[in-house]
PDB file of N, CA and C in Angstrom:
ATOM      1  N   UNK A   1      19.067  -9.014  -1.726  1.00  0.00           N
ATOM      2  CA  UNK A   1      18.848  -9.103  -0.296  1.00  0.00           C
ATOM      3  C   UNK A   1      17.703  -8.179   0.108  1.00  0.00           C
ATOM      4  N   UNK A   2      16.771  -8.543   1.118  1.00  0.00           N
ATOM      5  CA  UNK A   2      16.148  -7.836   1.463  1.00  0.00           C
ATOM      6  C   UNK A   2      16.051  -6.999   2.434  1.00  0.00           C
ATOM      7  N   UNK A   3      15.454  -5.454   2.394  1.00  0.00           N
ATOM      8  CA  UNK A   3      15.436  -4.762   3.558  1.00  0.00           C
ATOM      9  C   UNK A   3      14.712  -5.486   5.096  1.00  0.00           C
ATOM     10  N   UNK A   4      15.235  -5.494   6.119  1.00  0.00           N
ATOM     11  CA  UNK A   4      14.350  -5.739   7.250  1.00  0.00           C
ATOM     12  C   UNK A   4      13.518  -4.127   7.770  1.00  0.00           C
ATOM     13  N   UNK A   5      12.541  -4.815   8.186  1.00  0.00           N
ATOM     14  CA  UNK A   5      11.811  -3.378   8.746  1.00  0.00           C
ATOM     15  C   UNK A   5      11.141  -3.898   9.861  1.00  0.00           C
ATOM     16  N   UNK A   6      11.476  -2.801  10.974  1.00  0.00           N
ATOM     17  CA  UNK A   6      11.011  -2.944  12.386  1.00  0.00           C
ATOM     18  C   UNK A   6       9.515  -2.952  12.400  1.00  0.00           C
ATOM     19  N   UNK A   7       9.393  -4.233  12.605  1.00  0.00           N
ATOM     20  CA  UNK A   7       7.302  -4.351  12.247  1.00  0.00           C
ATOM     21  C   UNK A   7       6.602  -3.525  13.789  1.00  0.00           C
ATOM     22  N   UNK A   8       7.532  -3.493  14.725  1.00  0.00           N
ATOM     23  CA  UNK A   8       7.053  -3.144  16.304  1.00  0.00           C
ATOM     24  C   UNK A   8       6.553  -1.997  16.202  1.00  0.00           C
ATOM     25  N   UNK A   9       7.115  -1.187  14.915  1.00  0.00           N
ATOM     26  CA  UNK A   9       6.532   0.129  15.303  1.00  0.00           C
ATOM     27  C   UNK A   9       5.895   0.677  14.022  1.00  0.00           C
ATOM     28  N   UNK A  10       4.962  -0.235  13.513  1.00  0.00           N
ATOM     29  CA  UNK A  10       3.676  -0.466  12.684  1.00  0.00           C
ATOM     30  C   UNK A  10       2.588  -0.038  13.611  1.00  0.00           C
ATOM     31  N   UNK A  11       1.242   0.711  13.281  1.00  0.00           N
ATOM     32  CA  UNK A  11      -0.164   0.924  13.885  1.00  0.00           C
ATOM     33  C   UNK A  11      -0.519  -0.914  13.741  1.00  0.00           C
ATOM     34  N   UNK A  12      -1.005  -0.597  14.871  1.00  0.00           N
ATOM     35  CA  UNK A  12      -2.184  -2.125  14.627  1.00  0.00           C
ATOM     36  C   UNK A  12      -3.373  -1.881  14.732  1.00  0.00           C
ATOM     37  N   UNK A  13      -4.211  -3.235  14.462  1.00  0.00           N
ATOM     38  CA  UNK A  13      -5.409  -2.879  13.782  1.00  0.00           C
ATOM     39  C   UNK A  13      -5.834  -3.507  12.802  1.00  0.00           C
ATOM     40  N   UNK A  14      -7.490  -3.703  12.284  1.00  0.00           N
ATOM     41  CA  UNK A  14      -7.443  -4.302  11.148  1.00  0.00           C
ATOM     42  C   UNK A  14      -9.201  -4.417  11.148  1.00  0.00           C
ATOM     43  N   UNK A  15      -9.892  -4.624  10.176  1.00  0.00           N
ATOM     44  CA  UNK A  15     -11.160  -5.265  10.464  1.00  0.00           C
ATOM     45  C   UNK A  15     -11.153  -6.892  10.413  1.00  0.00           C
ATOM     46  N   UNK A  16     -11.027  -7.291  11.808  1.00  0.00           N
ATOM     47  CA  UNK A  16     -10.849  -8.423  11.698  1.00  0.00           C
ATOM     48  C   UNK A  16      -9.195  -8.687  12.443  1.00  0.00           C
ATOM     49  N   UNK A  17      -9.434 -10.315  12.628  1.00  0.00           N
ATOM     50  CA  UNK A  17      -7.758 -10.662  13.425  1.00  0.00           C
ATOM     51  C   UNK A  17      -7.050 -11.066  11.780  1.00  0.00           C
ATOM     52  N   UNK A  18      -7.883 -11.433  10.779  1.00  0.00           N
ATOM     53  CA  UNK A  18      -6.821 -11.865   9.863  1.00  0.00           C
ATOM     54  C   UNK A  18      -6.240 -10.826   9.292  1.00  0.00           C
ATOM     55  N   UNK A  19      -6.961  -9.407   8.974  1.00  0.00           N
ATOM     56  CA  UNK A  19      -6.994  -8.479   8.168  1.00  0.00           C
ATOM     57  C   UNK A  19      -5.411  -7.705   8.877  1.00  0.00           C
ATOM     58  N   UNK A  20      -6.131  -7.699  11.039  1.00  0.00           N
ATOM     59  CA  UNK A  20      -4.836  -7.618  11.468  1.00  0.00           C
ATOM     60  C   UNK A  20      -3.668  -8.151  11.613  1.00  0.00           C
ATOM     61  N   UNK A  21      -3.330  -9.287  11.527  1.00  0.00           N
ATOM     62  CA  UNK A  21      -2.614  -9.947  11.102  1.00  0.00           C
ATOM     63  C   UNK A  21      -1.746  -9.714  10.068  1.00  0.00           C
ATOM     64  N   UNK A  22      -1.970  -9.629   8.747  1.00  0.00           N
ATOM     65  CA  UNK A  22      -1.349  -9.368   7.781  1.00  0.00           C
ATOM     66  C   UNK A  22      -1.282  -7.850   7.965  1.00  0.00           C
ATOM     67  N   UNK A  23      -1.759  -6.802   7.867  1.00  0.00           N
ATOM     68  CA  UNK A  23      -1.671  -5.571   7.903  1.00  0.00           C
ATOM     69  C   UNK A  23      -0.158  -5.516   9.181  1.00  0.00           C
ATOM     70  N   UNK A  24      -0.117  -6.219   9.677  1.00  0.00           N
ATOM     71  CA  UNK A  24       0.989  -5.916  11.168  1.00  0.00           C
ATOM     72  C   UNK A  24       2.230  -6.952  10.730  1.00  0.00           C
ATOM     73  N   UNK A  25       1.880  -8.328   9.831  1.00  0.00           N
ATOM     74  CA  UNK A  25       2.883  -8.737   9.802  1.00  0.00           C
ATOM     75  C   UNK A  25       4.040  -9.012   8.497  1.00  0.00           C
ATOM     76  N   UNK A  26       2.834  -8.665   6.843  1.00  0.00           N
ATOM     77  CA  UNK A  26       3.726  -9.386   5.763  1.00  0.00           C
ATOM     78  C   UNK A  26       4.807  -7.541   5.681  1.00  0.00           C
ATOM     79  N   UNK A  27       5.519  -8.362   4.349  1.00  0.00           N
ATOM     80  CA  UNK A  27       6.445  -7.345   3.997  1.00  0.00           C
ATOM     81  C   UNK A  27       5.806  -6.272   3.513  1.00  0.00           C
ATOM     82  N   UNK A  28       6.582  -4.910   3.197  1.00  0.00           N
ATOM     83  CA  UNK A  28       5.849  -3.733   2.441  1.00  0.00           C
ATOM     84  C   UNK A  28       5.573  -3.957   1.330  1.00  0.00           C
ATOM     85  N   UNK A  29       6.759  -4.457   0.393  1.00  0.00           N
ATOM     86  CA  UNK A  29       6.068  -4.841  -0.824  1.00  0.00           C
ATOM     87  C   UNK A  29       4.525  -5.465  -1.028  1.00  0.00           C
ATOM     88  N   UNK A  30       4.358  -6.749  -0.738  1.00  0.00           N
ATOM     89  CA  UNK A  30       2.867  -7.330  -0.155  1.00  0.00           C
ATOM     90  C   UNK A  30       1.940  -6.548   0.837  1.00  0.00           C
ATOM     91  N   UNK A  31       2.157  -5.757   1.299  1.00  0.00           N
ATOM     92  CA  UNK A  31       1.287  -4.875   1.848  1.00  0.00           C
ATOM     93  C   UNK A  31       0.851  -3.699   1.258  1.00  0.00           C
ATOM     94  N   UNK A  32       1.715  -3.191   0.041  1.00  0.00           N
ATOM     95  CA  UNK A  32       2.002  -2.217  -0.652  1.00  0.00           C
ATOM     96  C   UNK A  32       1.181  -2.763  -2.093  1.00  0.00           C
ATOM     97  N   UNK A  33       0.773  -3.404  -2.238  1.00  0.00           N
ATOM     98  CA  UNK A  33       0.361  -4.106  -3.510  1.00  0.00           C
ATOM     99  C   UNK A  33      -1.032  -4.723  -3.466  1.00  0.00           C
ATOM    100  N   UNK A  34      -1.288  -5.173  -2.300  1.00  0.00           N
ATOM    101  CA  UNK A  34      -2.383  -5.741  -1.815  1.00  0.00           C
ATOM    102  C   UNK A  34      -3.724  -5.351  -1.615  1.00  0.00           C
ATOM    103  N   UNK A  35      -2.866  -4.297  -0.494  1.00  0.00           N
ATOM    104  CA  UNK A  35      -3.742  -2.598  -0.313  1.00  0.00           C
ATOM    105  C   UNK A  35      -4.416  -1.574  -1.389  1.00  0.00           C
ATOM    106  N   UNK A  36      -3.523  -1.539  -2.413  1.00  0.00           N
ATOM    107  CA  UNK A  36      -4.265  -1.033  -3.217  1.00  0.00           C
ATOM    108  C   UNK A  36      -5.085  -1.542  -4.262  1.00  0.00           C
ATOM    109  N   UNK A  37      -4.893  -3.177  -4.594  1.00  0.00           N
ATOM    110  CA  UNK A  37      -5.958  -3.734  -4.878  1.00  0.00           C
ATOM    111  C   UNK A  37      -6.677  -3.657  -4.579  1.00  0.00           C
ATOM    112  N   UNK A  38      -7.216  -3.707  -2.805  1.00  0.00           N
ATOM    113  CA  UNK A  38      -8.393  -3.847  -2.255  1.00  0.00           C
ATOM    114  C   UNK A  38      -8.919  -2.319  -2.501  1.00  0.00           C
ATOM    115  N   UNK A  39      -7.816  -1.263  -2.391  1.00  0.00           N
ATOM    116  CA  UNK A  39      -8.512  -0.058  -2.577  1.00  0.00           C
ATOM    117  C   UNK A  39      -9.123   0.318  -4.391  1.00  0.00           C
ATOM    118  N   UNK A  40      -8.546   0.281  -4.906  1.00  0.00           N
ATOM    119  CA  UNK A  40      -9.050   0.414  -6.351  1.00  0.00           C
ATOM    120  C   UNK A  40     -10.172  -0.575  -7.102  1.00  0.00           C
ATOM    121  N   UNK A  41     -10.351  -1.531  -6.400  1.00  0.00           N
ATOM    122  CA  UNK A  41     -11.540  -2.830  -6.359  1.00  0.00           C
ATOM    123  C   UNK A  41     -12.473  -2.144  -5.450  1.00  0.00           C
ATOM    124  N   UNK A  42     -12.516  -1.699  -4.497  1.00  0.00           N
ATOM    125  CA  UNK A  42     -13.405  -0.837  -3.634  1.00  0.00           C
ATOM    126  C   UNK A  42     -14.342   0.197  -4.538  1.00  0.00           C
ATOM    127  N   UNK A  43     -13.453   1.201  -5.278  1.00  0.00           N
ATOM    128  CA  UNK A  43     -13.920   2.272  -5.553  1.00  0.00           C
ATOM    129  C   UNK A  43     -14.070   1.481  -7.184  1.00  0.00           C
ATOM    130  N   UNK A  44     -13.700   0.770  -7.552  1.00  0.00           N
ATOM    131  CA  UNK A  44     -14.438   0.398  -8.987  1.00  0.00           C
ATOM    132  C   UNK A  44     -13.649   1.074  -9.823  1.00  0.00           C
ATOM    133  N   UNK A  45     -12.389   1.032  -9.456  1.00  0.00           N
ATOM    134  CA  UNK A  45     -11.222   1.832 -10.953  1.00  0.00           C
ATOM    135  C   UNK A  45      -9.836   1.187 -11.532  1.00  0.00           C
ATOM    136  N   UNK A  46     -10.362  -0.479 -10.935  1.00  0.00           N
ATOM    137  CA  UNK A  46      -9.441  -1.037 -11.591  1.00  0.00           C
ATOM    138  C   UNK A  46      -8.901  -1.424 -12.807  1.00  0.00           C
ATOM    139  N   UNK A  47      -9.754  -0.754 -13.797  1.00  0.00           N
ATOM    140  CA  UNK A  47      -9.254  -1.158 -15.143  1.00  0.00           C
ATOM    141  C   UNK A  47      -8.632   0.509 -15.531  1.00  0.00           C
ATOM    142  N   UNK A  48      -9.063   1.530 -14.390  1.00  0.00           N
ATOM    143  CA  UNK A  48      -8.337   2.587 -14.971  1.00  0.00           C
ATOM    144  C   UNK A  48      -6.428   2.694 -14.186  1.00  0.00           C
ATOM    145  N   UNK A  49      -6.389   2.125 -13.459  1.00  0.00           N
ATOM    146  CA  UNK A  49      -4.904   2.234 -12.369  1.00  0.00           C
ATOM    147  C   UNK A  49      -4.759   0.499 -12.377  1.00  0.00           C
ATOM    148  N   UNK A  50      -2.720   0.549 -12.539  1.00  0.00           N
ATOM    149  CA  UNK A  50      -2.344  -0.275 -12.136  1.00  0.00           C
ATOM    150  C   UNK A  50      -1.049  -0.348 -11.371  1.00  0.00           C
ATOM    151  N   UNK A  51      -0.562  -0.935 -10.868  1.00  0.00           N
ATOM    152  CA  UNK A  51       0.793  -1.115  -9.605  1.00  0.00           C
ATOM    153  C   UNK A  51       1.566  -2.150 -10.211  1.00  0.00           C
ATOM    154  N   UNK A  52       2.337  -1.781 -10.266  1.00  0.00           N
ATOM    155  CA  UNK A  52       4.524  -2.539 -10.829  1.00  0.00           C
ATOM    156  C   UNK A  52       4.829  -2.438  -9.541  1.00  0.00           C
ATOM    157  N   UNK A  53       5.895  -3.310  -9.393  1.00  0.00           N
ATOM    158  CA  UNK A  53       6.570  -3.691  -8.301  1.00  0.00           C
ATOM    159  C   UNK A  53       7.870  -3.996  -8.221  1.00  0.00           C
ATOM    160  N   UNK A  54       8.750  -3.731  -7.474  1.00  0.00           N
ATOM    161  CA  UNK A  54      10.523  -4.445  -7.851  1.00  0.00           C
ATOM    162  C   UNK A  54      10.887  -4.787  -6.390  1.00  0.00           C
ATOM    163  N   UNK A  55      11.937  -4.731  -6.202  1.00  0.00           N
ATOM    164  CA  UNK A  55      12.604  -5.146  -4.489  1.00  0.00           C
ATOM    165  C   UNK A  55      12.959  -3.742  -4.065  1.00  0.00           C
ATOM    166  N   UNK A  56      12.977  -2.499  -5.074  1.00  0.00           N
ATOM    167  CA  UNK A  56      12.748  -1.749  -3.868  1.00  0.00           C
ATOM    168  C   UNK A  56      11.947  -0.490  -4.080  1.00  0.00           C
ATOM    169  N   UNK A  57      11.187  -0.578  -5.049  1.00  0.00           N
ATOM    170  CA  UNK A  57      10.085   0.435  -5.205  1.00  0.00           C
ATOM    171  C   UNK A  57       8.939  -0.005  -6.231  1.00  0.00           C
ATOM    172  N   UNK A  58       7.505   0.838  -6.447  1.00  0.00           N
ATOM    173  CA  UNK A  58       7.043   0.876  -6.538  1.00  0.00           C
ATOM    174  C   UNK A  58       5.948   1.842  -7.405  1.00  0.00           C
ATOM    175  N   UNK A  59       5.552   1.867  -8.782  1.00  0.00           N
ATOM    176  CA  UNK A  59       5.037   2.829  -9.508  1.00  0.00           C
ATOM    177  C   UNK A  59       3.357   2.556  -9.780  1.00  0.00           C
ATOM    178  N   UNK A  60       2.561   3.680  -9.309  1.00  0.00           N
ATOM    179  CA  UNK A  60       1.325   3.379 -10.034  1.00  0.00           C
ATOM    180  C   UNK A  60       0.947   4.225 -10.827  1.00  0.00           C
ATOM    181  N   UNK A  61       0.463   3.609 -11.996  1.00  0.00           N
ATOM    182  CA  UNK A  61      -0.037   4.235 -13.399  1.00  0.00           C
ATOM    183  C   UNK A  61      -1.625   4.636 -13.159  1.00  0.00           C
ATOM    184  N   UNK A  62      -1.700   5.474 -13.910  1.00  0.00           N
ATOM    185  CA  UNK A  62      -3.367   5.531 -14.234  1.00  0.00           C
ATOM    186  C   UNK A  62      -3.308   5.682 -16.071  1.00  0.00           C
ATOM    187  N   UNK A  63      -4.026   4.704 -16.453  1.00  0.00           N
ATOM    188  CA  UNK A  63      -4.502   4.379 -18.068  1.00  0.00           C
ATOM    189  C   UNK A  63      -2.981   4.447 -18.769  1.00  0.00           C
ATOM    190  N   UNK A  64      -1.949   3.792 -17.672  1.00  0.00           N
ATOM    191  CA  UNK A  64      -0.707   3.806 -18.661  1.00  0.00           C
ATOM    192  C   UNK A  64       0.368   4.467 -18.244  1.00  0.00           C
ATOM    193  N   UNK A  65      -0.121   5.653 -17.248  1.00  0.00           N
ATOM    194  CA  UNK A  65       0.940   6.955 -17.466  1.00  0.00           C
ATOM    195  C   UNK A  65       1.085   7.027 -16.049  1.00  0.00           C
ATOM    196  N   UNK A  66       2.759   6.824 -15.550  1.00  0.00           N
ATOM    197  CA  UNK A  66       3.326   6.383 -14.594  1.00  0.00           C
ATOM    198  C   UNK A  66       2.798   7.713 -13.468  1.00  0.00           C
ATOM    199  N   UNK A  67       2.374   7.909 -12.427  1.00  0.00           N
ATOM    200  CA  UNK A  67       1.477   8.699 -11.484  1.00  0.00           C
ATOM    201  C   UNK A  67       2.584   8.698 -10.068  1.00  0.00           C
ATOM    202  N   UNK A  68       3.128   7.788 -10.091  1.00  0.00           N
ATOM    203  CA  UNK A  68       3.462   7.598  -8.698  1.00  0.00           C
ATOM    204  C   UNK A  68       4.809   6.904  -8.571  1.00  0.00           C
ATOM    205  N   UNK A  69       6.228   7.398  -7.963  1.00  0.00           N
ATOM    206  CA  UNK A  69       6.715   6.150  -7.743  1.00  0.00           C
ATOM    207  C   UNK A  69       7.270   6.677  -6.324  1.00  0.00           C
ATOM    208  N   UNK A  70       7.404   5.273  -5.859  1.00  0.00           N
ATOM    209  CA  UNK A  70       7.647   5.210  -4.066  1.00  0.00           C
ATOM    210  C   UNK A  70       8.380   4.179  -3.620  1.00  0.00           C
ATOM    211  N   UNK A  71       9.306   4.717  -2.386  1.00  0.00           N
ATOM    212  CA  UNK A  71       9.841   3.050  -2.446  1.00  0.00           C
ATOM    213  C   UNK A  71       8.881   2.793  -0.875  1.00  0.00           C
ATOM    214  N   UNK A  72       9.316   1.111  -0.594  1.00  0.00           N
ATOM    215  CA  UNK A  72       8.968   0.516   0.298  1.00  0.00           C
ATOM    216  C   UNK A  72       9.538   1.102   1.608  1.00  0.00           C
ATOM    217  N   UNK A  73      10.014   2.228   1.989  1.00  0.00           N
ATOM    218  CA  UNK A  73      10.305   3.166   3.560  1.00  0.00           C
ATOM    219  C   UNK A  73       9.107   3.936   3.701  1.00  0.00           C
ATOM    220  N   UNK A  74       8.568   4.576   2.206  1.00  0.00           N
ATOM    221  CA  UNK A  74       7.665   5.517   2.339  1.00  0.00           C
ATOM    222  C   UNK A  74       6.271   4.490   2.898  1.00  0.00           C
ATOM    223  N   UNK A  75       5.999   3.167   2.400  1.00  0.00           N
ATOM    224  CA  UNK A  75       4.909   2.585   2.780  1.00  0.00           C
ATOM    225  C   UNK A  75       4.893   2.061   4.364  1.00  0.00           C
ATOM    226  N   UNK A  76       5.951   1.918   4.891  1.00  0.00           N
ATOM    227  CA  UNK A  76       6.147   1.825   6.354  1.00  0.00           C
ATOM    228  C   UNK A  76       6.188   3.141   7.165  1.00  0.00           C
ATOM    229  N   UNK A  77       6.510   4.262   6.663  1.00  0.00           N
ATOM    230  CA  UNK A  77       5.530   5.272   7.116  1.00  0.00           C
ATOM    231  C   UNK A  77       4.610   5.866   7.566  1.00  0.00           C
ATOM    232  N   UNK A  78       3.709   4.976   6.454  1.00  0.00           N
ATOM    233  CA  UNK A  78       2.103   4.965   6.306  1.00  0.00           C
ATOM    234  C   UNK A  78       1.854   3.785   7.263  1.00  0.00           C
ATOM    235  N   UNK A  79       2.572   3.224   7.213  1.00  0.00           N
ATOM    236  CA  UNK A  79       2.310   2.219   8.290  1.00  0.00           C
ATOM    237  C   UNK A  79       1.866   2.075   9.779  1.00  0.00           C
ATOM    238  N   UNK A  80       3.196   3.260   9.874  1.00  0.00           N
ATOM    239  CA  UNK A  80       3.434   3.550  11.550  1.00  0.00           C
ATOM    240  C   UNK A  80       2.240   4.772  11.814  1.00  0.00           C
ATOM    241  N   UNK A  81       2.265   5.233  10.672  1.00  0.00           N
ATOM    242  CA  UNK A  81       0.830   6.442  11.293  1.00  0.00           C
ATOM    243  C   UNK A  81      -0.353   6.265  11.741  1.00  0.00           C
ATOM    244  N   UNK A  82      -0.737   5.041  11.240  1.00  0.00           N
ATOM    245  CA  UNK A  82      -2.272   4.626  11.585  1.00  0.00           C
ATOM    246  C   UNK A  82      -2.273   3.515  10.628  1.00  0.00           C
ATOM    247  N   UNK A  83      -3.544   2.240  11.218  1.00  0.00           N
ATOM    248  CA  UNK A  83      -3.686   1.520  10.607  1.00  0.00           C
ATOM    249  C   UNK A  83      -4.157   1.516   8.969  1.00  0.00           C
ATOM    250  N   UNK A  84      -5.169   2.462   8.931  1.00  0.00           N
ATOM    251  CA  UNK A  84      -5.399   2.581   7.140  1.00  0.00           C
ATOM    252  C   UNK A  84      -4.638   3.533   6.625  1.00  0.00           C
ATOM    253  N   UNK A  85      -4.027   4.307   7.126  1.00  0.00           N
ATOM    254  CA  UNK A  85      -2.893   5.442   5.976  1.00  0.00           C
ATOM    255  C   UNK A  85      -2.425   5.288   4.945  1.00  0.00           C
ATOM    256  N   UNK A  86      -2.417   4.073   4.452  1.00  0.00           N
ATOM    257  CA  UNK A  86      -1.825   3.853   3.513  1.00  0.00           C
ATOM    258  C   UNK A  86      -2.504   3.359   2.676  1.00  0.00           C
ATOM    259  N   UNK A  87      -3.963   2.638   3.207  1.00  0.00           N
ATOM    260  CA  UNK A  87      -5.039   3.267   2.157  1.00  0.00           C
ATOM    261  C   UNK A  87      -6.008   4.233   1.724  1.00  0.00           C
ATOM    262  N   UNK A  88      -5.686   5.355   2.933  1.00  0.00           N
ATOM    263  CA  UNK A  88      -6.080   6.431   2.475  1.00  0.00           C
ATOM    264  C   UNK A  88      -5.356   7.449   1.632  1.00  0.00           C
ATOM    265  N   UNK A  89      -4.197   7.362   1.419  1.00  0.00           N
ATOM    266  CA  UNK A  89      -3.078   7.414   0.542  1.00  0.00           C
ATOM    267  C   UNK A  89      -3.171   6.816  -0.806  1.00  0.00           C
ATOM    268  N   UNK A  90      -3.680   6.005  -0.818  1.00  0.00           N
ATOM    269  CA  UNK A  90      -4.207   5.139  -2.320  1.00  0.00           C
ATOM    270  C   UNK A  90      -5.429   5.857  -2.695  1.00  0.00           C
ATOM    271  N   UNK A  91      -6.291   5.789  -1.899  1.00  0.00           N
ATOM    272  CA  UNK A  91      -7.541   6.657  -2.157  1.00  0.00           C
ATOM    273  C   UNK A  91      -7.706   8.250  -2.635  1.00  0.00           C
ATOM    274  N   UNK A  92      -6.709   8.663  -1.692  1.00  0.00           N
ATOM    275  CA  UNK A  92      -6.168  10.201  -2.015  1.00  0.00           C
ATOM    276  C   UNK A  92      -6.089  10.144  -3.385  1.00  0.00           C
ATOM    277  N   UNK A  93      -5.205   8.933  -4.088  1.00  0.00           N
ATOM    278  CA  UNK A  93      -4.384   9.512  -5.876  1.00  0.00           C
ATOM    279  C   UNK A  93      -5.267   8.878  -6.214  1.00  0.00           C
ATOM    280  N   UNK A  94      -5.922   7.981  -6.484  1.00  0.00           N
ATOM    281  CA  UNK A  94      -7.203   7.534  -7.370  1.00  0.00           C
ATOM    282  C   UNK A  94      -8.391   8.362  -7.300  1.00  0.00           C
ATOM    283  N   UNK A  95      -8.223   9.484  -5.990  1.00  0.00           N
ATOM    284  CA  UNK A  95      -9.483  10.650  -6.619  1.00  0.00           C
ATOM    285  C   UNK A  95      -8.697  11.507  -7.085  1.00  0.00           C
ATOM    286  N   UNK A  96      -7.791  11.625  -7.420  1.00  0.00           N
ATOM    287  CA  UNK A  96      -6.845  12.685  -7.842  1.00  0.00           C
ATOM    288  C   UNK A  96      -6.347  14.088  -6.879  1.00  0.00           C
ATOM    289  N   UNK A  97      -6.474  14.062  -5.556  1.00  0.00           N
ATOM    290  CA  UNK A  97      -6.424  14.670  -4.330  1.00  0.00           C
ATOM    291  C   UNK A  97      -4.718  15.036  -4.367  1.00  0.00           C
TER     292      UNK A  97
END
């Protein structure tokens, strides 16, 4: 079963209505997974970091070696703080910050 999460009190925002759109409406998991594709494709370190996924958390590796694990409350967090927090949060551990 899945968690529900109060999307109302998500930041909105987005570059773009589609970008806002999804950023305001899919689940954390898919927002949580997505995001840091776009962030690690950004900075050009996708063959060094990768992201696992389950129904209720979340681990990212760098070259293998598990770096991170989080569940999907902590990414609605990042959510509600501001629209990119949660890819500046991705950005943070891929510079090693």
């Amino acid at each position: 079963m899945s968690k529900e999460y109060d999307s109302s009190l998500r930041a909105q925002g987005g570059n773009g209505y589609i970008d806002a759109m999804f950023r305001y409406g899919v689940h954390p998991r898919q927002y949580a997974e997505r995001i840091f594709i776009r962030v690690v494709e950004k900075m050009e370190k996708e063959k060094q970091f990768s992201f696992y996924s389950t129904k209720r958390f979340f681990i990212i590796t760098k070259e293998g070696v598990p770096l991170i694990i989080q569940d999907y409350d902590f990414v609605e967090l990042k959510r509600q703080e501001g629209t990119y927090a949660y890819d500046q949060w991705v950005e943070d551990i891929v510079e090693g910050k």
